[in-house]
C-alpha atoms as a PDB file:
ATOM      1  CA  UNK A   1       1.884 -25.753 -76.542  1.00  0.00           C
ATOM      2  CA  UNK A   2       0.225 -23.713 -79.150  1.00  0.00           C
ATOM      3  CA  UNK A   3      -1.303 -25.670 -81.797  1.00  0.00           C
ATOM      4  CA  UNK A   4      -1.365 -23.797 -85.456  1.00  0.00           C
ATOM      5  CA  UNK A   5      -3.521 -25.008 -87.969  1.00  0.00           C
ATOM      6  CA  UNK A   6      -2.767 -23.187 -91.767  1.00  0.00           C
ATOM      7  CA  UNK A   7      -4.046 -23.820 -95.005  1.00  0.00           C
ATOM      8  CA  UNK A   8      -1.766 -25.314 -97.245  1.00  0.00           C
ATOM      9  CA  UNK A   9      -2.486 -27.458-100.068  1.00  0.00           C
ATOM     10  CA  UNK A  10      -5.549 -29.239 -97.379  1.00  0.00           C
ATOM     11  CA  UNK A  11      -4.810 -28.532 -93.906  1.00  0.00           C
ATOM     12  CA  UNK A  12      -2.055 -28.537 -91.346  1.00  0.00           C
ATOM     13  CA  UNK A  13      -1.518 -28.640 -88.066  1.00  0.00           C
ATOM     14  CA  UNK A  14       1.523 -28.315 -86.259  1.00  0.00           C
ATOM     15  CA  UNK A  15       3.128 -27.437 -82.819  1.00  0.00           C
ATOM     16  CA  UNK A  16       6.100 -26.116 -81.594  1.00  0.00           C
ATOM     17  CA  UNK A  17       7.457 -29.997 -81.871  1.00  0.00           C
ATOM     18  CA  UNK A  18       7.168 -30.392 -85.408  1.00  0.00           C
ATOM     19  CA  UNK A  19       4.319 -31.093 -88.005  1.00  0.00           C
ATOM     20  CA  UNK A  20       1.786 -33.477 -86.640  1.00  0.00           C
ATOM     21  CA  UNK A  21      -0.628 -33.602 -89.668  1.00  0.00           C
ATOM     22  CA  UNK A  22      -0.645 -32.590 -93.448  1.00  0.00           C
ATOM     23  CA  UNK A  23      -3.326 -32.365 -96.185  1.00  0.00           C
ATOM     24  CA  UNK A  24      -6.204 -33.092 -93.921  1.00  0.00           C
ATOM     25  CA  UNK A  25      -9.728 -31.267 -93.454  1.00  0.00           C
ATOM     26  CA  UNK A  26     -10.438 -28.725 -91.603  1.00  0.00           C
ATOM     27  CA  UNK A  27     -12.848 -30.437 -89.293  1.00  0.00           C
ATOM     28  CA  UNK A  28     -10.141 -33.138 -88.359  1.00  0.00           C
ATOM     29  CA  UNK A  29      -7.918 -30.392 -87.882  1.00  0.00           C
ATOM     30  CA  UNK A  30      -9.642 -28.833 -85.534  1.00  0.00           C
ATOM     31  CA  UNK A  31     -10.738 -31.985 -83.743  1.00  0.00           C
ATOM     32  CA  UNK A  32      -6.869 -32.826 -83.580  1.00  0.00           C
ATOM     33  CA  UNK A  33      -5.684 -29.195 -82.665  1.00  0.00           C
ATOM     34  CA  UNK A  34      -8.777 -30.137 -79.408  1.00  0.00           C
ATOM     35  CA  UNK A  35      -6.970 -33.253 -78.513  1.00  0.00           C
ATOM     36  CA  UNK A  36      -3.462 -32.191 -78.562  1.00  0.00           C
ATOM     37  CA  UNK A  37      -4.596 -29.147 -76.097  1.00  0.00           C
ATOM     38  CA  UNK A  38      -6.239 -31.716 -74.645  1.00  0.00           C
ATOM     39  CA  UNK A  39      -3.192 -33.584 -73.715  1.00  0.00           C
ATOM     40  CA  UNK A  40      -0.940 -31.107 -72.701  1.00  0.00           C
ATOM     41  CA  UNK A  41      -3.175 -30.003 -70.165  1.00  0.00           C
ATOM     42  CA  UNK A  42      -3.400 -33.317 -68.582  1.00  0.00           C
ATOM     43  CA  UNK A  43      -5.653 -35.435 -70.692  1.00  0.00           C
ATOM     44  CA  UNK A  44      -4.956 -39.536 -70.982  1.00  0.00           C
ATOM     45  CA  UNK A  45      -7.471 -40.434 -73.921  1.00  0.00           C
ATOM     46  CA  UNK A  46      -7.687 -44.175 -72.905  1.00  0.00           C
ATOM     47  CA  UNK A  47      -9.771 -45.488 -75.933  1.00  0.00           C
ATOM     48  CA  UNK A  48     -12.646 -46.575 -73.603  1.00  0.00           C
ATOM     49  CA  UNK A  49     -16.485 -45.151 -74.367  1.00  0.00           C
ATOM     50  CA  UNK A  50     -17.655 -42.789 -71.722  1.00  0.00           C
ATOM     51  CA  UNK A  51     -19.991 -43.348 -69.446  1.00  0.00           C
ATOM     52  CA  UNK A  52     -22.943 -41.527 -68.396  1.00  0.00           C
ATOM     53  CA  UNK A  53     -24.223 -41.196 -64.563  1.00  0.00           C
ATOM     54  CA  UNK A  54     -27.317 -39.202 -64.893  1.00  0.00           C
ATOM     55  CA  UNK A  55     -29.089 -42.301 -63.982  1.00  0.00           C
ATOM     56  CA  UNK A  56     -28.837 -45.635 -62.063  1.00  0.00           C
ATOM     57  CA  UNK A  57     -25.673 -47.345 -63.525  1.00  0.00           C
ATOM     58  CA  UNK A  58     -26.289 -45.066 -66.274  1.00  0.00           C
ATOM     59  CA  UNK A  59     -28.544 -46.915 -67.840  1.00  0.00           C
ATOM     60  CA  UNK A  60     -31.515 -44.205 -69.251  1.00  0.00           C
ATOM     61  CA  UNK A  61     -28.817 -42.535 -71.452  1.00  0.00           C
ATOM     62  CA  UNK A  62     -27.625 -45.066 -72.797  1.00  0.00           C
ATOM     63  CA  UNK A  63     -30.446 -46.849 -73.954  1.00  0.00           C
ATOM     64  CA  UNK A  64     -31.840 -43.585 -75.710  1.00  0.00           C
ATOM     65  CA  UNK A  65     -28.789 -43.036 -77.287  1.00  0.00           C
ATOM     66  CA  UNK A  66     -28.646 -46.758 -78.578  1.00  0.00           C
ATOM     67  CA  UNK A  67     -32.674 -46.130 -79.839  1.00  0.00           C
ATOM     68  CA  UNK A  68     -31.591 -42.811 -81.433  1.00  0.00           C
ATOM     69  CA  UNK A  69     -28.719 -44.055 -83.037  1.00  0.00           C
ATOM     70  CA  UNK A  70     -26.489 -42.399 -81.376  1.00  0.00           C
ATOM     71  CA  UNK A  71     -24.197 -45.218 -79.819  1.00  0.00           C
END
């Protein structure tokens, strides 16, 4: 599914399927134009934080991230 993103008026982004956002920035664009690609080629966003396993229980990244600010 090609995604399209043109510059009208803001930004949109559209499909083959219709419109799926208007007037928005380009960086949420983009990041939308990722996700739907995302999706169609077999993505199933879940809404749950990921998880890193660099370390026991993944533990040492997170805590970094939480004393950076990152979390």
């Amino acid at each position: 599914m090609p995604v399209r993103i043109k510059k009208v008026n803001g930004y949109r982004v559209s499909t083959p399927g219709g419109v799926k956002a208007k007037s928005t920035t380009k960086a949420k664009a983009k990041a939308q134009g990722r996700l739907l690609n995302a999706v169609e080629h077999g993505f199933k966003p879940t809404g749950k934080k990921r998880r890193h396993y660099s370390a026991h229980d993944g533990l040492f990244l997170e805590e970094r991230m939480k004393k950076f600010g990152l979390m």
